[in-house]
PDB file of N, CA and C in Angstrom:
ATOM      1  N   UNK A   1      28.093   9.366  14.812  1.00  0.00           N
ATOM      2  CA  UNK A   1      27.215   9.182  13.662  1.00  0.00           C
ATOM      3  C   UNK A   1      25.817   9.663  14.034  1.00  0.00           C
ATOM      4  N   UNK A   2      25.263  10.848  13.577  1.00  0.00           N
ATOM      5  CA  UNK A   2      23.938  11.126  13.581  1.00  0.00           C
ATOM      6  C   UNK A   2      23.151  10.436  12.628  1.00  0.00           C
ATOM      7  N   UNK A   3      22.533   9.752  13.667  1.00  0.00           N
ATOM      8  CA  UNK A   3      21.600   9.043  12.166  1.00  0.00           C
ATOM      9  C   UNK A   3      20.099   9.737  11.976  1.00  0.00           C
ATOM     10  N   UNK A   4      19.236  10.912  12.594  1.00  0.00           N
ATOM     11  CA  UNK A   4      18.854  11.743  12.502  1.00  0.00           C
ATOM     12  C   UNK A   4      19.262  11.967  11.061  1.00  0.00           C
ATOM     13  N   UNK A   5      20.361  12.732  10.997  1.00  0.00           N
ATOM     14  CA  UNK A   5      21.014  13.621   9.489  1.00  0.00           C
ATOM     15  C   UNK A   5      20.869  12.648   8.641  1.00  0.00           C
ATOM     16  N   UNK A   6      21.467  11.619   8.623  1.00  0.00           N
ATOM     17  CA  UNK A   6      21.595  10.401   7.860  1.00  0.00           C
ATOM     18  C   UNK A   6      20.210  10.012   7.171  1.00  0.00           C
ATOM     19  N   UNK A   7      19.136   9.866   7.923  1.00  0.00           N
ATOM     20  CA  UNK A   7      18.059   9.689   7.644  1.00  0.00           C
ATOM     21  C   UNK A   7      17.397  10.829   6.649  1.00  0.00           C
ATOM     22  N   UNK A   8      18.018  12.242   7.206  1.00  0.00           N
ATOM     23  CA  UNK A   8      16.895  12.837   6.265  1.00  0.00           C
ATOM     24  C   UNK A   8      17.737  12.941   5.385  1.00  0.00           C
ATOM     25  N   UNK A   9      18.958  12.945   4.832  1.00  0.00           N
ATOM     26  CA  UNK A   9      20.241  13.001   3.827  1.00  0.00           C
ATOM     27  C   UNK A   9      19.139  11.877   2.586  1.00  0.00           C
ATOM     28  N   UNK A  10      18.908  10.851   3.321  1.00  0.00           N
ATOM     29  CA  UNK A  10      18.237   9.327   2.469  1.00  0.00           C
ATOM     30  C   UNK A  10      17.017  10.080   1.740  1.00  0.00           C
ATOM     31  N   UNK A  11      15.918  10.453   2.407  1.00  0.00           N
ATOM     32  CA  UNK A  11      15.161  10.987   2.326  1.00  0.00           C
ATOM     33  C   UNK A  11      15.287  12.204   0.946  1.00  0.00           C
ATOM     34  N   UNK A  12      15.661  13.002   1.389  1.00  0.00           N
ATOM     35  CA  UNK A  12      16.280  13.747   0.430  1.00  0.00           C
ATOM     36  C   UNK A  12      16.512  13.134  -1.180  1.00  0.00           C
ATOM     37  N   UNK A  13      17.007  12.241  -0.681  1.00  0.00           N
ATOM     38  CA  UNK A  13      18.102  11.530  -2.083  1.00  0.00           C
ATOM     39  C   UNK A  13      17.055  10.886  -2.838  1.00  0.00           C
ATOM     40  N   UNK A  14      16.054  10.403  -1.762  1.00  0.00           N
ATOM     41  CA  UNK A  14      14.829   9.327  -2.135  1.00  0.00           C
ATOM     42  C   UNK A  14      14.047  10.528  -3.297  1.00  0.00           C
ATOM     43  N   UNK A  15      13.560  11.762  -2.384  1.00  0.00           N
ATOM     44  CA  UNK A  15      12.881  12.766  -3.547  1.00  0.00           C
ATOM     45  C   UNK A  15      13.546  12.833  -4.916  1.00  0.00           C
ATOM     46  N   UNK A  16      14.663  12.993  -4.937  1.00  0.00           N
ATOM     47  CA  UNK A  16      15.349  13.360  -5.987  1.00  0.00           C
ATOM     48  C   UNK A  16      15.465  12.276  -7.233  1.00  0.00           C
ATOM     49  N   UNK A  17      15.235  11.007  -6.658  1.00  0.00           N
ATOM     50  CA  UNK A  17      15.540   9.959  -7.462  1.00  0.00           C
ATOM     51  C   UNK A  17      14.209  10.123  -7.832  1.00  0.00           C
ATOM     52  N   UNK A  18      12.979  10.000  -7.060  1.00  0.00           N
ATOM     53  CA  UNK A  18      11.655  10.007  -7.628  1.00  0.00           C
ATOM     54  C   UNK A  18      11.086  11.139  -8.636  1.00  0.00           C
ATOM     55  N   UNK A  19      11.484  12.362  -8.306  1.00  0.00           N
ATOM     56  CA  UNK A  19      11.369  13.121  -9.332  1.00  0.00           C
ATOM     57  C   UNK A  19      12.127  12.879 -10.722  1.00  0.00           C
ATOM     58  N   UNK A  20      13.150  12.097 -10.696  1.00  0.00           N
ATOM     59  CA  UNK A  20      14.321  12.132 -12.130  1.00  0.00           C
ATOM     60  C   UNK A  20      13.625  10.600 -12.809  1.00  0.00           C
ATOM     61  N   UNK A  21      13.184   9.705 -11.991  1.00  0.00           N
ATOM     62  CA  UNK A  21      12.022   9.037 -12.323  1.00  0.00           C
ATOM     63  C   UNK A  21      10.773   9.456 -13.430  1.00  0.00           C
ATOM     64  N   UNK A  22      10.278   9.949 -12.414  1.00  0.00           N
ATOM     65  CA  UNK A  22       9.033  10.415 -12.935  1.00  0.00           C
ATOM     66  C   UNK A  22       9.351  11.303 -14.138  1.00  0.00           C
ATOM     67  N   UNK A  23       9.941  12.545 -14.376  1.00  0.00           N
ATOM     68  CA  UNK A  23       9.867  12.782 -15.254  1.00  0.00           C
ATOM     69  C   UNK A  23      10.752  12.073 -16.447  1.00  0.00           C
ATOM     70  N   UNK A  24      11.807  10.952 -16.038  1.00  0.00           N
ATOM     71  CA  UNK A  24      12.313  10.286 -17.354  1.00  0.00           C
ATOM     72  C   UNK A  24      10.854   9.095 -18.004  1.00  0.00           C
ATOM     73  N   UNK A  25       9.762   8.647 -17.094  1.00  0.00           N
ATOM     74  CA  UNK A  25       8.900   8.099 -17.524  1.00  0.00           C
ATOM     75  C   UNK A  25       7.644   8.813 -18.380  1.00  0.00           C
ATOM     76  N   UNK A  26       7.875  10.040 -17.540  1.00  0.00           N
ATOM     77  CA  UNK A  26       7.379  11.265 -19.154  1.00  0.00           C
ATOM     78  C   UNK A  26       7.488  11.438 -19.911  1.00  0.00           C
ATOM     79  N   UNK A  27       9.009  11.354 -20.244  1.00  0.00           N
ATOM     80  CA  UNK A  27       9.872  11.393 -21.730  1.00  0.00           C
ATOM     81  C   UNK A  27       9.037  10.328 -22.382  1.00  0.00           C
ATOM     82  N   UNK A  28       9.396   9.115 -21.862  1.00  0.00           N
ATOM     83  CA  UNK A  28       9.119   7.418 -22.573  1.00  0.00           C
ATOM     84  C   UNK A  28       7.982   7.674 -22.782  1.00  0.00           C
ATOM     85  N   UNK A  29       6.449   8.164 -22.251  1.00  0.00           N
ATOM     86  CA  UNK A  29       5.557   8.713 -22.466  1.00  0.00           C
ATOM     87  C   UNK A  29       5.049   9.276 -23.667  1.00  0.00           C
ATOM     88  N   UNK A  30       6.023  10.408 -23.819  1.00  0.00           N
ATOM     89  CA  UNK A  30       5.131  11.420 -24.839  1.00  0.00           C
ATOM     90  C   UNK A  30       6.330  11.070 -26.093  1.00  0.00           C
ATOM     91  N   UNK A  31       7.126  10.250 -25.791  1.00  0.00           N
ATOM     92  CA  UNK A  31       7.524   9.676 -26.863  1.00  0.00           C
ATOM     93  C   UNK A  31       6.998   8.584 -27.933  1.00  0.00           C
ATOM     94  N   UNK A  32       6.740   7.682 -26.768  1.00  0.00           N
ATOM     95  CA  UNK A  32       6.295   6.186 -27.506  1.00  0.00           C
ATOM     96  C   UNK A  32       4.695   6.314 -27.423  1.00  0.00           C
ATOM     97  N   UNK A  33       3.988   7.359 -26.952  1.00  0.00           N
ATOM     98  CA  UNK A  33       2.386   7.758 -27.180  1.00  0.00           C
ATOM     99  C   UNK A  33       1.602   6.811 -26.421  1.00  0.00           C
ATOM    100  N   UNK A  34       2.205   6.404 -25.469  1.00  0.00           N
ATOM    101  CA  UNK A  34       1.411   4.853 -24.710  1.00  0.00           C
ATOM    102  C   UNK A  34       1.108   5.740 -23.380  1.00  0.00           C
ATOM    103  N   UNK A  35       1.039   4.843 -22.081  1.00  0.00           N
ATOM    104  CA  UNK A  35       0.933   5.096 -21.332  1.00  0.00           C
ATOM    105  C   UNK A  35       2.003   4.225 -20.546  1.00  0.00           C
ATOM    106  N   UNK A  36       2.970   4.379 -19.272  1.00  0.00           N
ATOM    107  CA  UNK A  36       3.486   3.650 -18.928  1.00  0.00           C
ATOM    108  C   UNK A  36       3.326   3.010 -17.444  1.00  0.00           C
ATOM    109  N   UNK A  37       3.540   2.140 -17.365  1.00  0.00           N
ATOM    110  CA  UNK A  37       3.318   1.175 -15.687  1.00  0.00           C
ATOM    111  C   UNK A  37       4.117   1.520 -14.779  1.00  0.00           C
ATOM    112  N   UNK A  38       3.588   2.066 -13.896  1.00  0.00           N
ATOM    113  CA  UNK A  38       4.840   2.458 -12.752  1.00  0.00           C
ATOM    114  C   UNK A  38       4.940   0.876 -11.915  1.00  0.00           C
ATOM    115  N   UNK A  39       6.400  -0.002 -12.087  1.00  0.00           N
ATOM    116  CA  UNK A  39       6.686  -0.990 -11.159  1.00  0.00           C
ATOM    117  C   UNK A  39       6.822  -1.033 -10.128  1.00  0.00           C
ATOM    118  N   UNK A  40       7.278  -0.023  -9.083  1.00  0.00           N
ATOM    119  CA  UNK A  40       7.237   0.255  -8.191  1.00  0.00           C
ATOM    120  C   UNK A  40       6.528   0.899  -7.184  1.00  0.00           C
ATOM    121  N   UNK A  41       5.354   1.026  -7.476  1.00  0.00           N
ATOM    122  CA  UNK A  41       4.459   1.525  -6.881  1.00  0.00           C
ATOM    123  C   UNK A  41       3.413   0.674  -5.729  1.00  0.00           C
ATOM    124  N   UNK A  42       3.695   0.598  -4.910  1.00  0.00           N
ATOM    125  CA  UNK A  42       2.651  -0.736  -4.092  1.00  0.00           C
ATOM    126  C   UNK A  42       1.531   0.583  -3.750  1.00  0.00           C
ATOM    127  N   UNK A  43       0.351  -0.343  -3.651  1.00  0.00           N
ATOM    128  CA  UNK A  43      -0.964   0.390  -2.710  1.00  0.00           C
ATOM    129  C   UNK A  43      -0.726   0.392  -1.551  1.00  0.00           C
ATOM    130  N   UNK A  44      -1.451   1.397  -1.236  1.00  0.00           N
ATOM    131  CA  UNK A  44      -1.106   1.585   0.074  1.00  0.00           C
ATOM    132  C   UNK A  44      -2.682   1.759   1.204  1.00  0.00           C
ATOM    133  N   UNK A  45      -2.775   1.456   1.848  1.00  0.00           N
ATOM    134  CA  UNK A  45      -4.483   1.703   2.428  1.00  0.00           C
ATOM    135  C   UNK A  45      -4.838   0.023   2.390  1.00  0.00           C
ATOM    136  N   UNK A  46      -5.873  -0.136   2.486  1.00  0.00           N
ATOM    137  CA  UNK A  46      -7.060  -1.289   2.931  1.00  0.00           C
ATOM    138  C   UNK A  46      -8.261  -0.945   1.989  1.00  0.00           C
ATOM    139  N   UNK A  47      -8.128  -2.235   0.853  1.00  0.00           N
ATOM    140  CA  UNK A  47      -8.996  -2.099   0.290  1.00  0.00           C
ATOM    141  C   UNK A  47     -10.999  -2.050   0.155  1.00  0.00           C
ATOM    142  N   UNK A  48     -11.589  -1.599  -0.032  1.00  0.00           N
ATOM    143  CA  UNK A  48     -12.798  -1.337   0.075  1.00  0.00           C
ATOM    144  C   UNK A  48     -13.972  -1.819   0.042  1.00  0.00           C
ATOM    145  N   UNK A  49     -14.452  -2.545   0.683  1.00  0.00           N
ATOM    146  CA  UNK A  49     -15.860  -3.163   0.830  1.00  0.00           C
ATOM    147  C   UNK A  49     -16.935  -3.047   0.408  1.00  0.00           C
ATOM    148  N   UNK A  50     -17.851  -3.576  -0.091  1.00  0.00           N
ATOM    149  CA  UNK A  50     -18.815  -3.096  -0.146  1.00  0.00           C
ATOM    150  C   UNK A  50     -19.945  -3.494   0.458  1.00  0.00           C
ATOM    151  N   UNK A  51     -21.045  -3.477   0.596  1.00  0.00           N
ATOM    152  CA  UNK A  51     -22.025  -4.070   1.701  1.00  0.00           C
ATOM    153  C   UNK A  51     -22.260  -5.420   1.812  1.00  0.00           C
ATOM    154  N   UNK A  52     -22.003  -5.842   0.482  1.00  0.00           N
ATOM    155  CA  UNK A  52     -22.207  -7.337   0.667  1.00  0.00           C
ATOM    156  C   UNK A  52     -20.955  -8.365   1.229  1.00  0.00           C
ATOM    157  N   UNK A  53     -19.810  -7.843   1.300  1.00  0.00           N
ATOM    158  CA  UNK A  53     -18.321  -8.115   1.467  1.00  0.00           C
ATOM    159  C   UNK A  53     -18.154  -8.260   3.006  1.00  0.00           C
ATOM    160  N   UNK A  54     -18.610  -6.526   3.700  1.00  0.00           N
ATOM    161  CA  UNK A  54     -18.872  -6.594   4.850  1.00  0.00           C
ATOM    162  C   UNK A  54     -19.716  -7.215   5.779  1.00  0.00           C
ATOM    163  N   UNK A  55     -20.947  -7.321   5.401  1.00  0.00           N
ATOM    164  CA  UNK A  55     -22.062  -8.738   5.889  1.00  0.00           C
ATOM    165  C   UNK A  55     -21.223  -9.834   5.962  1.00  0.00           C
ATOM    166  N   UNK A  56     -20.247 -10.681   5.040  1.00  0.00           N
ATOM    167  CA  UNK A  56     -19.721 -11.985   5.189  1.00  0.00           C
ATOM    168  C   UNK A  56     -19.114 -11.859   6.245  1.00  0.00           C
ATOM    169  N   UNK A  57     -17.877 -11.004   6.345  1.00  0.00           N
ATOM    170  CA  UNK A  57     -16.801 -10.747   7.403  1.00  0.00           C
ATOM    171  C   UNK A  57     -17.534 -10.349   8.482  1.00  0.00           C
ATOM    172  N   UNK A  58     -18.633  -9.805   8.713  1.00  0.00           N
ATOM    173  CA  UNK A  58     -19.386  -9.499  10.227  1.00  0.00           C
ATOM    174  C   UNK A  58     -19.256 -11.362  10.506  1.00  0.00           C
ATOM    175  N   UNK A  59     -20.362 -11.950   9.676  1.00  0.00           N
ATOM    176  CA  UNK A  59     -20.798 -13.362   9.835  1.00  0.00           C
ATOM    177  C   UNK A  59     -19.556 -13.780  10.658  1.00  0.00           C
ATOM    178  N   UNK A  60     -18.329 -14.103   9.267  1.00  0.00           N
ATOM    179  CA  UNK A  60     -17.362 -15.020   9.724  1.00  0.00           C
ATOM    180  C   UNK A  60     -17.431 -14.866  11.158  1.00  0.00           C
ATOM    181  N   UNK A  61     -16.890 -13.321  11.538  1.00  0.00           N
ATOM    182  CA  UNK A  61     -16.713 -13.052  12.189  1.00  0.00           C
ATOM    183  C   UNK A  61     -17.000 -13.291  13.684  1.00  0.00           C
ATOM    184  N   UNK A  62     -18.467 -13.353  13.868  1.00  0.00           N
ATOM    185  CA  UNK A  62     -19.389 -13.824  15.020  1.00  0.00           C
ATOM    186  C   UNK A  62     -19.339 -15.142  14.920  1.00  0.00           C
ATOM    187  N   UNK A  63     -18.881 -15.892  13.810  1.00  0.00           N
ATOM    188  CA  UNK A  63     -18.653 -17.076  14.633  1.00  0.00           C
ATOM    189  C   UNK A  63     -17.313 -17.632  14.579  1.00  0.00           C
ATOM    190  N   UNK A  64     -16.482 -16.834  14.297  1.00  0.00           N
ATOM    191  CA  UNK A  64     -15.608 -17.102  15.169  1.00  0.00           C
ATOM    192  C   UNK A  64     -15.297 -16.732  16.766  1.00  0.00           C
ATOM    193  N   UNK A  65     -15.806 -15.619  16.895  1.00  0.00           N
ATOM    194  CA  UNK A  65     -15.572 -15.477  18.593  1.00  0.00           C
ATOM    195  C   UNK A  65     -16.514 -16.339  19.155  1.00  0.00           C
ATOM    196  N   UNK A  66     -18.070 -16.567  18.649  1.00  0.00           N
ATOM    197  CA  UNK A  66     -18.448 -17.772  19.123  1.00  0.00           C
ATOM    198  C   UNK A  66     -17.628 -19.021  19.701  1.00  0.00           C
ATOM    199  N   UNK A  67     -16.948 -19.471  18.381  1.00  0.00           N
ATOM    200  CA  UNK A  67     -16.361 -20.284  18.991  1.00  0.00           C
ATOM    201  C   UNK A  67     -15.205 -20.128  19.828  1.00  0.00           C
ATOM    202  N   UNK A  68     -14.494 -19.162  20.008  1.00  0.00           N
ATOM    203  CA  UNK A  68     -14.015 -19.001  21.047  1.00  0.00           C
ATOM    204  C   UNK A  68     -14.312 -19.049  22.588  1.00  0.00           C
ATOM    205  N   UNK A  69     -15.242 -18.382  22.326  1.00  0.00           N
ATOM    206  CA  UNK A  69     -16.016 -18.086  23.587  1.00  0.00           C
ATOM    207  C   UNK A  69     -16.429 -19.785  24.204  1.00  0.00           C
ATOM    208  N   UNK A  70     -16.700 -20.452  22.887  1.00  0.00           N
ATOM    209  CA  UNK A  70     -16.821 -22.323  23.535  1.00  0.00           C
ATOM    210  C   UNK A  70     -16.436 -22.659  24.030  1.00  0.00           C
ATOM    211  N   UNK A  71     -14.906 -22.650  23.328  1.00  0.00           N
ATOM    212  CA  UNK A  71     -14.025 -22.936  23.859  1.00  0.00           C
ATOM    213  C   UNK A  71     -13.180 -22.837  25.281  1.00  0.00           C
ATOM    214  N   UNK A  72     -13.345 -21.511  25.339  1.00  0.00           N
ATOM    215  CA  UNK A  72     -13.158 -20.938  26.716  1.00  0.00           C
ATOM    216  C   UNK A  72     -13.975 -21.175  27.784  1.00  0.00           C
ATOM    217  N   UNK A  73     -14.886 -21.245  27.275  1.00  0.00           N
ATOM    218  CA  UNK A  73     -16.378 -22.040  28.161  1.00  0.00           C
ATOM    219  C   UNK A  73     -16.082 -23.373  28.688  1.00  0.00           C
ATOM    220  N   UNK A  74     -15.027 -24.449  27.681  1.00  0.00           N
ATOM    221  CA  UNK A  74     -14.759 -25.957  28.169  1.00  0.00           C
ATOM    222  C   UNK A  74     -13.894 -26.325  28.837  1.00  0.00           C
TER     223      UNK A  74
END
């Protein structure tokens, strides 16, 4: 059993389903004039900070190794 082959065989199959997807959610689309929700879609990445977000998490941050560092100190 190559599972190498196997793997990209999946792969493969995976494109194919996503394309017959996507464009049957086109149809439903330019049919029903809406827009539609892709369910399956998770995010992917680490969402984005902004300066004031990042200041807290520095904070938390320093004191938590603070207290580590106490700790390790006792």
């Amino acid at each position: 059993m190559d599972l190498y082959k196997t793997i990209q065989e999946l792969y493969t199959e995976k494109e194919k389903l996503e394309r017959v997807i996507s464009s049957l959610e086109e149809l439903q689309r330019t049919a029903t004039g809406m827009a539609v929700v892709s369910l399956g879609g998770k995010r992917r990445g680490r969402k984005s900070m902004n300066a004031k977000e990042r200041q807290e998490v520095s904070e938390r941050m320093k004191r938590y190794w603070a207290n580590r560092r106490k700790q390790r100190a006792e």
